[in-house]
Protein backbone atom coordinates (compact mmCIF):
# COMPACT_ATOMS: atom_id res chain seq x y z
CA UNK A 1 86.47 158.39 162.35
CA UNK A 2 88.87 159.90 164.24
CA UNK A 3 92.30 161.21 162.66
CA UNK A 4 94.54 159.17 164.84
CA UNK A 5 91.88 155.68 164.37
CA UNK A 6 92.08 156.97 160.44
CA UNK A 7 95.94 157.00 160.19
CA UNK A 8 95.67 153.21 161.98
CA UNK A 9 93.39 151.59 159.70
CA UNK A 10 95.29 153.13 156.43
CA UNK A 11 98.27 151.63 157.84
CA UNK A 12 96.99 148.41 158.53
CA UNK A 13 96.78 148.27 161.99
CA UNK A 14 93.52 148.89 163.14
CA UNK A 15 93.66 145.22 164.15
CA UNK A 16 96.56 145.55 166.25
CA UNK A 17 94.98 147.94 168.43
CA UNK A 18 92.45 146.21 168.30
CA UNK A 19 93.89 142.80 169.15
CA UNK A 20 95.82 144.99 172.40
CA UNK A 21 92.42 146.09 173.92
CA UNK A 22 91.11 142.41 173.67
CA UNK A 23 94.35 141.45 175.59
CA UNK A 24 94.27 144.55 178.30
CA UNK A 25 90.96 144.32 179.05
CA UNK A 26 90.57 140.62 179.47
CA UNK A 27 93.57 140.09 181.79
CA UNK A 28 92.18 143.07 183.87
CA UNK A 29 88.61 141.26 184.35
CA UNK A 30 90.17 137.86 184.34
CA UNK A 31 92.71 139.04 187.31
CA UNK A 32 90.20 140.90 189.16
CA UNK A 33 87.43 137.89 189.00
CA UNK A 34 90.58 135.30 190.35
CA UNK A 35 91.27 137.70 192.81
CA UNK A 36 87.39 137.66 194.14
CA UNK A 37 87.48 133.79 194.12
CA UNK A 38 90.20 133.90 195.99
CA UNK A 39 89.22 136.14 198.37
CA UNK A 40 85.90 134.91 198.85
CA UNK A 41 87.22 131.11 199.48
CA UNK A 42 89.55 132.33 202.06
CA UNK A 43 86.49 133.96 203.89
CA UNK A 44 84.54 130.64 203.85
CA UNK A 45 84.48 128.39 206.45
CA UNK A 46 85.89 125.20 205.57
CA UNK A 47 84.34 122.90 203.56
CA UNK A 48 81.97 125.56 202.55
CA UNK A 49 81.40 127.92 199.16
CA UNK A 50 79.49 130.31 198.62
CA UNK A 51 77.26 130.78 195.74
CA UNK A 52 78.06 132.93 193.28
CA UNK A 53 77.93 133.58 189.70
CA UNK A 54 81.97 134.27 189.77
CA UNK A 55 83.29 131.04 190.54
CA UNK A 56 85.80 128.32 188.99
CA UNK A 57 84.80 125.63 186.19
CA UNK A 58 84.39 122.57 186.72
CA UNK A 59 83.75 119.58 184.07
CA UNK A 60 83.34 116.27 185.43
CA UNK A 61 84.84 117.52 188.68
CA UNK A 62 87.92 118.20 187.01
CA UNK A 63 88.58 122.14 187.37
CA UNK A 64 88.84 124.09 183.87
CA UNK A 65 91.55 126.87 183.96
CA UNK A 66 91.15 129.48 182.16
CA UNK A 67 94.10 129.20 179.86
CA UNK A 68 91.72 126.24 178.16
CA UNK A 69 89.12 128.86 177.48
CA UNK A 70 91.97 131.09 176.26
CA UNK A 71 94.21 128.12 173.93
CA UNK A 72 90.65 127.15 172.31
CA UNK A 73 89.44 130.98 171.49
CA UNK A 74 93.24 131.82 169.66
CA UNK A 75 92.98 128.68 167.83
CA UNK A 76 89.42 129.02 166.71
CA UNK A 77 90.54 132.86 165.37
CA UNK A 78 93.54 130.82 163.90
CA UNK A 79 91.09 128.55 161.92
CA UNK A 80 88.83 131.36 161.34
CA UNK A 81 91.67 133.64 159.82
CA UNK A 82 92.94 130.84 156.98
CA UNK A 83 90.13 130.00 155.96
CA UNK A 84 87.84 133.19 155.48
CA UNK A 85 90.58 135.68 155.24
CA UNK A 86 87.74 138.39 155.91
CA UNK A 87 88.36 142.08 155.77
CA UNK A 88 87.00 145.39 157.80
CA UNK A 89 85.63 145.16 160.58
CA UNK A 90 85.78 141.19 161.13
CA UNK A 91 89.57 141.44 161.04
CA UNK A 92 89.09 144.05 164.17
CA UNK A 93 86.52 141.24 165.63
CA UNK A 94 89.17 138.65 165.03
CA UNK A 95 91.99 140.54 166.30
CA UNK A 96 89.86 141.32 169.39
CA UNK A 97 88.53 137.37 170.22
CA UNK A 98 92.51 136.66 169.73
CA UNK A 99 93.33 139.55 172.39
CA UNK A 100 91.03 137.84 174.39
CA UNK A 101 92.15 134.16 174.09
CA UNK A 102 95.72 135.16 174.31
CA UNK A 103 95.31 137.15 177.81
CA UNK A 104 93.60 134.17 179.15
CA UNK A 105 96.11 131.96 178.20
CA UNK A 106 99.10 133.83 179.00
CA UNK A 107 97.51 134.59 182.81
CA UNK A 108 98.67 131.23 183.71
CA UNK A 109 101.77 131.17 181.65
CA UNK A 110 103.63 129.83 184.85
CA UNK A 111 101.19 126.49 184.89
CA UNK A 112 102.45 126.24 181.45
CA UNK A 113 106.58 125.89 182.56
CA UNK A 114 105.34 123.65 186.05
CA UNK A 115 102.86 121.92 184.77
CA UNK A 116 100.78 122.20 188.10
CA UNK A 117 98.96 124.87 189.55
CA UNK A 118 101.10 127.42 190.54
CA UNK A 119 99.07 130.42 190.21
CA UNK A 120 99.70 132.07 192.85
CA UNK A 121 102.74 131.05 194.11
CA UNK A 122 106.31 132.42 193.52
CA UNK A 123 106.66 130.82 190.17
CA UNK A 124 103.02 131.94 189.41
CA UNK A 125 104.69 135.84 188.68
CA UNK A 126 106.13 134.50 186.00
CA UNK A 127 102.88 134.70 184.45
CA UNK A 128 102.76 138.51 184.71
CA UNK A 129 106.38 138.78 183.01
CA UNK A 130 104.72 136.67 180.27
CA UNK A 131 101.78 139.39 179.93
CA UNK A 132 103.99 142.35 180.31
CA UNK A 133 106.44 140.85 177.33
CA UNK A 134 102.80 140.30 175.11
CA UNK A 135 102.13 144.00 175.58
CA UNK A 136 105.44 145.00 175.00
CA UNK A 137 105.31 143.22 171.82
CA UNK A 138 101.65 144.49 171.05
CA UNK A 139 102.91 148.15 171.41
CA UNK A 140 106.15 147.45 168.66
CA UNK A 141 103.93 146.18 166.47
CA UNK A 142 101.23 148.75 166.93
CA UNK A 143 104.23 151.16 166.21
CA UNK A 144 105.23 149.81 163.10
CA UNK A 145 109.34 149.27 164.09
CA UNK A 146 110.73 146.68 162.30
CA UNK A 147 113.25 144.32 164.18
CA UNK A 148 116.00 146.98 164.82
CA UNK A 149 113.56 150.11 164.68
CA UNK A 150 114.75 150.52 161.14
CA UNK A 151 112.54 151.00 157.88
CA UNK A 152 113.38 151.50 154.45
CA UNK A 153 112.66 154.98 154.64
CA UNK A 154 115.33 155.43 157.13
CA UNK A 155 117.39 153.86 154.44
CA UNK A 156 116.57 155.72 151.51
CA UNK A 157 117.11 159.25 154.06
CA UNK A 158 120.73 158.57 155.78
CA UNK A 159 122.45 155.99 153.46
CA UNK A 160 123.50 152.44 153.57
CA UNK A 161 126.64 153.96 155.56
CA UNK A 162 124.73 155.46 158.16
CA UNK A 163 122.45 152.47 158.13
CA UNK A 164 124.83 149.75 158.26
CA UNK A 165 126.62 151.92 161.46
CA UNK A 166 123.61 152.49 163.36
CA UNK A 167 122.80 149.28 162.89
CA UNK A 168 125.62 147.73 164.29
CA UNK A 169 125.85 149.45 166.86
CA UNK A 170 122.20 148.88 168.11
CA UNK A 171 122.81 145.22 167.53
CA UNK A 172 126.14 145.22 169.70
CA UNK A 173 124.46 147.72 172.45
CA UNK A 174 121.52 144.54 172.96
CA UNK A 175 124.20 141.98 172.92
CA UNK A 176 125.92 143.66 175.68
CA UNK A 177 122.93 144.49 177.86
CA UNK A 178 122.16 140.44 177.13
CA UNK A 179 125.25 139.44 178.65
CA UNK A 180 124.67 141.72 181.37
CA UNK A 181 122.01 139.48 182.29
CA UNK A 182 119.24 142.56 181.27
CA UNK A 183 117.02 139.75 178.80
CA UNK A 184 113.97 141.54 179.07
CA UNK A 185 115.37 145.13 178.32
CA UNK A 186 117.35 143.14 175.50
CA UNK A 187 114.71 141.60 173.75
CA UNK A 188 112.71 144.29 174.12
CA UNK A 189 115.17 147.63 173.03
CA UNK A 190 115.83 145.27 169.72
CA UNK A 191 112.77 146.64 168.05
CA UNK A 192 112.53 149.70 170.23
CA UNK A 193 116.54 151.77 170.11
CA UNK A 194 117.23 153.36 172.98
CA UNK A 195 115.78 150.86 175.76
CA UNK A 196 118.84 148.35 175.08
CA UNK A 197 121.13 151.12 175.67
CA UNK A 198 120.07 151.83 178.65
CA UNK A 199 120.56 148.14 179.75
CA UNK A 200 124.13 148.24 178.27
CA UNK A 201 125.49 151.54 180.39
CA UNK A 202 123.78 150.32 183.83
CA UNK A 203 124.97 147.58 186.28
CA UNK A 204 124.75 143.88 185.26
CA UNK A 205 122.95 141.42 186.83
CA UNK A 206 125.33 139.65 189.82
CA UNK A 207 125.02 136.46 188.22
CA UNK A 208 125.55 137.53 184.70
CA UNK A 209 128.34 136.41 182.22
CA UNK A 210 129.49 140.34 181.96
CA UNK A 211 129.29 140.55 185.83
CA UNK A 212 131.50 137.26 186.33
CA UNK A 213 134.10 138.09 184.31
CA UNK A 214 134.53 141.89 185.03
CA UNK A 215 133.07 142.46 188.39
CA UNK A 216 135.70 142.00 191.38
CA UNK A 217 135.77 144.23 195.07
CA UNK A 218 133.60 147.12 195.24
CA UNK A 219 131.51 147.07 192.19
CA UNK A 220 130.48 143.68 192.14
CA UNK A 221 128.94 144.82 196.08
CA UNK A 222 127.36 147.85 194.22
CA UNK A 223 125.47 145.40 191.33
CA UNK A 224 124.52 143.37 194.61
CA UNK A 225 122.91 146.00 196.47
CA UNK A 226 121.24 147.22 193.27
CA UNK A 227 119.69 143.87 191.85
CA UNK A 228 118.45 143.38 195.60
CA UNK A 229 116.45 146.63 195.48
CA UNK A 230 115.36 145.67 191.46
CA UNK A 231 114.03 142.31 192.74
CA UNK A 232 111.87 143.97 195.82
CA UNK A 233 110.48 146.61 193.48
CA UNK A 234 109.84 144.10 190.45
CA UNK A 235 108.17 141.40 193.17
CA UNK A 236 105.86 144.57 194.24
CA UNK A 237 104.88 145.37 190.89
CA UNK A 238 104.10 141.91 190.25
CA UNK A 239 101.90 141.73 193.21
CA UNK A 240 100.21 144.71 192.58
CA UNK A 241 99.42 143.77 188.57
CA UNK A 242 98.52 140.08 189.98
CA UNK A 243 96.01 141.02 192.75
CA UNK A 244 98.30 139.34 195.32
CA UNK A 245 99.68 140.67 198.69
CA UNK A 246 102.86 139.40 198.50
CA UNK A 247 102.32 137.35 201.76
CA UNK A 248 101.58 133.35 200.57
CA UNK A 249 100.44 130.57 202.98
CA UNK A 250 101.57 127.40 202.72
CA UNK A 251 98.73 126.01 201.05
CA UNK A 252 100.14 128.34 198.22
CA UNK A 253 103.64 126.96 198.24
């Protein structure tokens, strides 16, 4: 075993890591075998499929998504969990199957809010947003920060003083970057410092509370220009972690 596996498992989270590979692994497949359905279909003359092994579900005629496959797996692991409570290694095998079940259900997070298929459409990215905040979490957690990036060791080292300061100001830095419209950077530099800072000293978002109430003239022009350039690079990322080329048809609308 490994020295850096080693120092996971006596800290309890082998199953984290294990749980994050479940989850990065089956999005990846999942994305890249909706992405060859897609692109296969759109080949086909109408009317006509082609038989393959990689192709949708259907039950009944009705067509299974995969977030089905995905809500089942995390609730059998659920049911699994309470009522064994097993130890090494089918805690890792747990924490994988849940990986799993949670990628697939999160991949059509967006059909969740819209109840309708949306998947790839606009409202469809929010889907990836959903995933990227998952692994976000995953990596905190694999970390070990508690919910300000805080421990009792840091405690016991600097002083309630110290604490209670740092603290404060950490909290007030991620309200700030909240109200600058930055949610994701917010929720996300609460367990890791540093991120939410970052959030607080740049531009808010145009349509903000922070950007309403202090932005007039020139700067208010400058958070325009810059959230306009933040939305084409975010909508490219999205496109490139979603398998899609940015350019819908109507028939995706």
């Amino acid at each position: 075993m490994s020295g850096w596996y080693a120092a996971l498992v006596e800290g309890g989270r082998a199953a984290t890591i294990w749980l994050l590979v479940g989850f990065v692994v089956t999005f990846g497949i999942t994305r890249w075998i909706t992405v060859t359905i897609r692109r296969r279909n759109a080949r086909a003359p109408a009317g006509e499929a082609k038989a393959s092994a990689i192709k949708d579900v259907h039950i009944g005629g009705v067509h299974v998504h995969h977030q089905v496959w995905g809500i089942l797996l995390v609730l059998l692991v659920g049911l699994l969990e309470l009522r064994f409570r097993p130890g090494s290694p089918w805690m890792e095998v747990l924490a994988l199957l849940f990986g799993a079940g949670a990628a697939l259900a999160l991949d059509e997070f967006a059909l969740w809010l819209h109840l309708e298929d949306v998947y790839w459409s606009a409202e469809g990215r929010k889907s990836i947003d959903a995933v990227l905040i998952a692994v976000v979490v995953g990596v905190a957690l694999l970390a070990g920060t508690s919910p300000v990036g805080l421990g009792s060791d840091d405690v016991a080292r600097d002083g309630w003083g110290v604490t209670a300061t740092v603290i404060v100001v950490h909290v007030a830095t991620t309200v700030v970057c909240l109200l600058k419209g930055k949610i994701l950077m917010g929720l996300i530099g609460l367990p890791l410092p540093g991120i939410a800072l970052v959030g607080a000293l740049r531009l808010a978002k145009p349509s903000s509370f922070w950007a309403r109430r202090r932005y007039r003239g020139r700067k208010a022009e400058r958070a325009e220009a810059r959230y306009e350039r933040l939305v084409a690079r975010r909508e490219r990322w999205r496109d490139l972690l979603s398998g899609s080329t940015g350019r819908r048809t109507a028939s995706d609308q």
